[in-house]
Protein backbone atom coordinates (compact mmCIF):
# COMPACT_ATOMS: atom_id res chain seq x y z
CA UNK A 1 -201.31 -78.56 55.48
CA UNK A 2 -203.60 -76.29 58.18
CA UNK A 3 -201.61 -73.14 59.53
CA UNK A 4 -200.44 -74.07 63.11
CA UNK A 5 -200.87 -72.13 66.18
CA UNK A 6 -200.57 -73.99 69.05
CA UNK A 7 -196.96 -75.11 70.12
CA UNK A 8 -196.16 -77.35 72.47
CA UNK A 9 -192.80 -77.75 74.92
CA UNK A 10 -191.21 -80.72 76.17
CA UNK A 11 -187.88 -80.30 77.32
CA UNK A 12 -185.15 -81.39 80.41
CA UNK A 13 -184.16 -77.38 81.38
CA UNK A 14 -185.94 -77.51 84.47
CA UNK A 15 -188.20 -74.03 86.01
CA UNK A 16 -185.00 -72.91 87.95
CA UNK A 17 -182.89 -71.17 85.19
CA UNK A 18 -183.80 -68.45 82.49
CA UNK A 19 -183.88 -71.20 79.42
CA UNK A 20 -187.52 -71.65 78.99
CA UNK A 21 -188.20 -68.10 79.26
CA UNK A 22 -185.35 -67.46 76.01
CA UNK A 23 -187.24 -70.06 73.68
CA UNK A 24 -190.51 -68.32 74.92
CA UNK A 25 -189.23 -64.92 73.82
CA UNK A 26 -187.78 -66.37 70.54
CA UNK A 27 -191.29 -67.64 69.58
CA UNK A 28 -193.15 -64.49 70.75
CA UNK A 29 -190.91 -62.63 68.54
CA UNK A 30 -191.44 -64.03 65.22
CA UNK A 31 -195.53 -65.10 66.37
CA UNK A 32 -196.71 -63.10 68.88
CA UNK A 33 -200.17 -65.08 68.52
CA UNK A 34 -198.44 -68.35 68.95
CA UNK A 35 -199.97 -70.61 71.57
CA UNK A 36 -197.34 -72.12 73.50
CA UNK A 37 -198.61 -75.26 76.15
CA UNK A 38 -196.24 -77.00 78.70
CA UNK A 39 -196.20 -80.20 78.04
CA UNK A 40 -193.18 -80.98 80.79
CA UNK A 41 -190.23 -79.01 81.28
CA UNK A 42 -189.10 -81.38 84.29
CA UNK A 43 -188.27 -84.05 81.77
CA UNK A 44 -185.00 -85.86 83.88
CA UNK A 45 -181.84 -84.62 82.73
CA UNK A 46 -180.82 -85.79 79.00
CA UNK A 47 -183.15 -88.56 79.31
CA UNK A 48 -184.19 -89.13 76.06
CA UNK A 49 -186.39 -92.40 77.32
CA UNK A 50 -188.50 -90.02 79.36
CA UNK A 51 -188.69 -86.95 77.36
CA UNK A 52 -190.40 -89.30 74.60
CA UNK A 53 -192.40 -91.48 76.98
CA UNK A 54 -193.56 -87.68 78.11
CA UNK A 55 -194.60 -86.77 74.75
CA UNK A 56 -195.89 -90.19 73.46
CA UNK A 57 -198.72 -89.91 75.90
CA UNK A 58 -199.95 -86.42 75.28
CA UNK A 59 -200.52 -87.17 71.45
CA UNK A 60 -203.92 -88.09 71.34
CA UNK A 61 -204.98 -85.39 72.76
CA UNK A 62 -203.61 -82.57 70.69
CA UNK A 63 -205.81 -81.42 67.76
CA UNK A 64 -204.27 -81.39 64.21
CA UNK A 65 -201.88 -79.03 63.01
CA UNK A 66 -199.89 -78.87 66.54
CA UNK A 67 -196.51 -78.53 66.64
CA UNK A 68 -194.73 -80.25 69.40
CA UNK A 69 -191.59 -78.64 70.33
CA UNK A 70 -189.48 -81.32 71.74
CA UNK A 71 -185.22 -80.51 73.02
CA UNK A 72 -183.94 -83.36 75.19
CA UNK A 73 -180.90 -83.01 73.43
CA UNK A 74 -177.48 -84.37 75.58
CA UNK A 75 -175.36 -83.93 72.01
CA UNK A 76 -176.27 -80.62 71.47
CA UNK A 77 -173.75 -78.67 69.07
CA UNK A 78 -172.59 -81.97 67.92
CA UNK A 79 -172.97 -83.97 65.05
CA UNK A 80 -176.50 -84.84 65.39
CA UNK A 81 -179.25 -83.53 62.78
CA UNK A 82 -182.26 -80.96 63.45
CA UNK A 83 -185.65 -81.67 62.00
CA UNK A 84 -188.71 -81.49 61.75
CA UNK A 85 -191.14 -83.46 60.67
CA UNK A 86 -195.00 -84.03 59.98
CA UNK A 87 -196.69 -87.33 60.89
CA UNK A 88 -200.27 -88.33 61.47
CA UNK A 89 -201.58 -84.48 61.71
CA UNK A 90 -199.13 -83.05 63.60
CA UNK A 91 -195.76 -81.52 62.96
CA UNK A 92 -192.47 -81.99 65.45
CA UNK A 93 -189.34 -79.90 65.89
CA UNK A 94 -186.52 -81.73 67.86
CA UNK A 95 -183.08 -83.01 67.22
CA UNK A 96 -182.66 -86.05 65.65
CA UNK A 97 -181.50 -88.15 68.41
CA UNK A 98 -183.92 -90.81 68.76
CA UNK A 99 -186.92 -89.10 70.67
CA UNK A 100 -189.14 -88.75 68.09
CA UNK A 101 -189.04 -92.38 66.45
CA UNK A 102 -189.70 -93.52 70.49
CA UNK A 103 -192.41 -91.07 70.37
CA UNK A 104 -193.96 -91.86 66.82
CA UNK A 105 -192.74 -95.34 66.51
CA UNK A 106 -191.52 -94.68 63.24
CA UNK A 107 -188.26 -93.84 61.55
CA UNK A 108 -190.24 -93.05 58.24
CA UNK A 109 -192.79 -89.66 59.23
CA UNK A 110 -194.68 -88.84 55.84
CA UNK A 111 -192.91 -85.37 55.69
CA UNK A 112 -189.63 -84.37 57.11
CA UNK A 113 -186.40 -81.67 56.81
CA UNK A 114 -183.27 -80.88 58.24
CA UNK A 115 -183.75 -77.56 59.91
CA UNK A 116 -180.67 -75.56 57.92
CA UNK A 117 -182.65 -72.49 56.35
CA UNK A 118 -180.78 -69.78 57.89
CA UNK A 119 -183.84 -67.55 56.75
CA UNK A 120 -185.42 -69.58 59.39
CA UNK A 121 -182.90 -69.70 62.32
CA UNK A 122 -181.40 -67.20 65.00
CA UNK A 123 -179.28 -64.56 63.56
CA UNK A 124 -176.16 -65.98 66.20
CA UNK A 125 -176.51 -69.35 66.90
CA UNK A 126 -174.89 -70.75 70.38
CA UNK A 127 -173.41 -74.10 69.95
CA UNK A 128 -174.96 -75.11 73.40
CA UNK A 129 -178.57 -73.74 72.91
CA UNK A 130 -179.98 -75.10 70.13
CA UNK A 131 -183.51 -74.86 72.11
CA UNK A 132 -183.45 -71.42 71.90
CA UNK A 133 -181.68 -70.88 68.40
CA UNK A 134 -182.77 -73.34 65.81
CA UNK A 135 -185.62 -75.44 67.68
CA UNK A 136 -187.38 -72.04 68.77
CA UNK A 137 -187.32 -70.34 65.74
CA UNK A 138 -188.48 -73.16 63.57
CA UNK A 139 -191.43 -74.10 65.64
CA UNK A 140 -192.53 -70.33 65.59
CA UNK A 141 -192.08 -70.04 61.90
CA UNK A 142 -194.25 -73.14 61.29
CA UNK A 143 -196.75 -71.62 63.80
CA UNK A 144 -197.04 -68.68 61.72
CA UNK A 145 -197.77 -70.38 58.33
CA UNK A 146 -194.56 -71.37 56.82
CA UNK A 147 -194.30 -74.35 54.86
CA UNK A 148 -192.19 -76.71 56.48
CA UNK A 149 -189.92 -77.34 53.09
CA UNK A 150 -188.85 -74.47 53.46
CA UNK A 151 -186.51 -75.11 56.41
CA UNK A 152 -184.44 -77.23 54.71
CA UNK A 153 -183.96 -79.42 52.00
CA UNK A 154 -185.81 -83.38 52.85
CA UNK A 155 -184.91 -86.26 54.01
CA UNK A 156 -186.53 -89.77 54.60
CA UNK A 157 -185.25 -91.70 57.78
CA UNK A 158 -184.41 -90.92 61.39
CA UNK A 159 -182.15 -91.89 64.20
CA UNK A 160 -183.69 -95.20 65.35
CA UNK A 161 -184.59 -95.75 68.96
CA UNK A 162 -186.80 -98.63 70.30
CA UNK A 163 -188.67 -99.47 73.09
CA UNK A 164 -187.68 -102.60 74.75
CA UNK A 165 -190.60 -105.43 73.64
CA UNK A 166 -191.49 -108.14 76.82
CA UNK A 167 -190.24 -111.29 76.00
CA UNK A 168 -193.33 -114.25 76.32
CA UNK A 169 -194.34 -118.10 76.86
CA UNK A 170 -197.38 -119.18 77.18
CA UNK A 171 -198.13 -118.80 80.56
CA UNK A 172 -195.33 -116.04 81.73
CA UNK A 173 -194.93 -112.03 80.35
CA UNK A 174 -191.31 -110.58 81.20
CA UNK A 175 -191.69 -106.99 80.70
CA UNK A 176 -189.68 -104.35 82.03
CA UNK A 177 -190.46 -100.94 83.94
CA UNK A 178 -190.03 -97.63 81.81
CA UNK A 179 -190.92 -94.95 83.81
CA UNK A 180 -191.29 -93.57 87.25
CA UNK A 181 -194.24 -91.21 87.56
CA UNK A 182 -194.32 -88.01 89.48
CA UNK A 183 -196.10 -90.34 92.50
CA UNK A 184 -193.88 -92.75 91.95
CA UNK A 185 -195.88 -95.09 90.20
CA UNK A 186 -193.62 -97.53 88.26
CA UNK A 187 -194.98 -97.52 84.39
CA UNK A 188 -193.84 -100.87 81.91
CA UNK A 189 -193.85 -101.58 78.64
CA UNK A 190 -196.74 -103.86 78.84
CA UNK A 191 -199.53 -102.24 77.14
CA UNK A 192 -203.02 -103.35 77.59
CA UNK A 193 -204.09 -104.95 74.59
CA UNK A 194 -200.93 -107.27 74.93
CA UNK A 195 -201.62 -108.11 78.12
CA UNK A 196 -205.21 -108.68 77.23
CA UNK A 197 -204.42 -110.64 74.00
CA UNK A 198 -202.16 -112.37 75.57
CA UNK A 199 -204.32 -113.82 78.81
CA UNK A 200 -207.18 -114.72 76.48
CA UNK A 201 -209.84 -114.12 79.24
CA UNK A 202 -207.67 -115.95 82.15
CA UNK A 203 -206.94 -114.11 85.62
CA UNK A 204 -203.34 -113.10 85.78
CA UNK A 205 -200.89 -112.49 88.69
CA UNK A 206 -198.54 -109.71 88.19
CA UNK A 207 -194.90 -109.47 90.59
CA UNK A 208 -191.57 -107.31 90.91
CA UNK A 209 -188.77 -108.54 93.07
CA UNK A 210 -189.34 -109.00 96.46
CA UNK A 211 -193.13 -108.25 95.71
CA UNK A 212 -195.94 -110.64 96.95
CA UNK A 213 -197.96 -111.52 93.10
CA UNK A 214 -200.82 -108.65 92.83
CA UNK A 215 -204.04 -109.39 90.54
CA UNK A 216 -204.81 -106.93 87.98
CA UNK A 217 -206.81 -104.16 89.85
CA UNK A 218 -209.12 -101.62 88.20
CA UNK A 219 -208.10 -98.71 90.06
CA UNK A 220 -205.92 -97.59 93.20
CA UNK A 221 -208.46 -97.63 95.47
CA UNK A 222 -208.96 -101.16 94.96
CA UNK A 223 -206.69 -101.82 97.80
CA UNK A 224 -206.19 -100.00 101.04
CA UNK A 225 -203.85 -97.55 101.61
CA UNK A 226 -200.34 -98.53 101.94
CA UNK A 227 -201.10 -101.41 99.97
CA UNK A 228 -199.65 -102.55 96.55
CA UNK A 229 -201.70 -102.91 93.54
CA UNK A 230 -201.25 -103.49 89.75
CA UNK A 231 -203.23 -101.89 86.86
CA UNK A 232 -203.77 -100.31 83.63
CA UNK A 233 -202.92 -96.49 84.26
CA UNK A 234 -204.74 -94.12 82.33
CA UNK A 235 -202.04 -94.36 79.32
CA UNK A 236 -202.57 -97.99 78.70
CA UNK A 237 -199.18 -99.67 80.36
CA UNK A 238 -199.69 -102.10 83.22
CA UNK A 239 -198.17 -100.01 86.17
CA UNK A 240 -197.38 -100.97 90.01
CA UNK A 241 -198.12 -98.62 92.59
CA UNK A 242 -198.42 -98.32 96.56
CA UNK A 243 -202.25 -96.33 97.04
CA UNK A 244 -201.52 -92.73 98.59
CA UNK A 245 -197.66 -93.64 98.90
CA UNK A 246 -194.15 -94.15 96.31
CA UNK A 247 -193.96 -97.58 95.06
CA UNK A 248 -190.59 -96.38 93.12
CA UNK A 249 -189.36 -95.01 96.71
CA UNK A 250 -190.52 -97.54 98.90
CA UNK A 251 -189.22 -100.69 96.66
CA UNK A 252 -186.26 -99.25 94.66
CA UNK A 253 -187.96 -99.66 91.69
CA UNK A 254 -186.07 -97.95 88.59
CA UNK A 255 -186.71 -98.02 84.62
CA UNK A 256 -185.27 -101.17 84.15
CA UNK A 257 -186.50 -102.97 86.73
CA UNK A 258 -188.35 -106.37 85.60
CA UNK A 259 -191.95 -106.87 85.68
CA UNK A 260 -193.50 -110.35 85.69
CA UNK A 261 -197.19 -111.37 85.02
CA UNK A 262 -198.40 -115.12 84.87
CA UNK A 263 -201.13 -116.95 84.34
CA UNK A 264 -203.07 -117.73 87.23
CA UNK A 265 -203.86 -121.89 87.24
CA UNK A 266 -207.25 -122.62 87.48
């Protein structure tokens, strides 16, 4: 495997409070050449659904050898394991709650430990801030050219988390909404090639409740302001949004919420 450098951090703590800046330090300490990149630190509040939607769609983009520093972590100091893992390229350090098989749609990576090399960890270790004193440490340590085996001894399988799938007929798509953008843009789990696969070349009509049916636009602008439109966002998900306004605040629209696309008859 390539030395890593360049960390990533996606995490719930929020830009208020001092937590960020301790897993910061704790990296700069043990790699002061360590390359760390904000992913999103405003990740909602032990939502693991987000914090993995969050990461999913930065992926791509990374190059190889990244590690993606990932604590969403509402059992922290429990039972729960901390790994890391290398998949596809890329290495990830995060508890073993479900985030990462969201993220990776896996729960078999090609490499992966339980982070338990005290070698390799914090000297004290809180029972509340694992962020700071076992993720931290363990990304920096793999940024600076340690092998991840030596973190802790391997294992094969993760906690498994799944997406909800849309359930289908031949002429109707119930799908359901999975994310609220920072505009408010209401993201589902309808990807594009589905959608495409699916409607075989036919127009389609897409609705939410208490929504007149919208066709598939290309982009926002499609429509005039204030308006509603439907499209593929730029991470591949048929989304509904309201063009320069909050779809998600204007039409109580929540993860959860059900998305409908038909067939249009001919």
């Amino acid at each position: 495997m390539k030395t890593a450098r360049l960390i990533t951090l996606t995490t719930d703590f929020g830009i208020r409070d001092s937590y960020i800046s301790c897993m910061i330090g704790q990296i700069r300490q043990i790699n002061p050449s360590a390359e760390i990149i904000h992913t999103s630190n405003l990740v909602g509040r032990q939502n693991i659904l987000e914090g993995a939607f969050t990461l999913r769609n930065t992926l791509p983009f990374y190059p190889p050898a990244t590690i993606h520093l990932v604590v969403v972590d509402p059992d922290v100091g429990g039972d729960r394991d901390a790994i890391a893992v290398f998949h596809h390229g890329q290495f990830f350090v995060a508890p073993d709650n479900g985030i990462l098989t969201l993220a990776l749609d896996t729960t078999e990576p090609e490499q992966m430990v339980s982070i338990q090399n005290p070698a390799y960890l914090s000297r004290e270790i809180s029972p509340v801030f694992h962020g700071r004193d076992v993720f931290s440490p363990a990304a920096a340590w793999l940024s600076a050219g340690v092998p991840m085996n030596l973190l802790g001894p391997g294992r094969t399988t993760m906690t498994d988390l799944r997406w909800s799938l849309p359930v289908y007929d031949k002429n109707r798509i119930i799908g359901q909404i999975i994310h609220i953008d920072h505009f408010g843009n209401a993201i589902s789990n309808i990807s594009r090639s589905f959608l495409e696969n699916w409607a075989a070349g036919q127009p389609v009509q897409v609705s939410l409740s208490g929504w007149d049916p919208l066709p598939v636009s290309r982009t926002y602008s499609d429509v005039e302001p204030g308006d509603a439109v439907a499209l593929i966002g730029s991470g591949g998900y048929l989304e509904v949004a309201v063009f320069h306004a909050n779809a998600a605040g204007l039409f109580d629209i929540r993860p959860g919420s059900q998305i409908v696309v038909e067939k249009v008859q001919e």
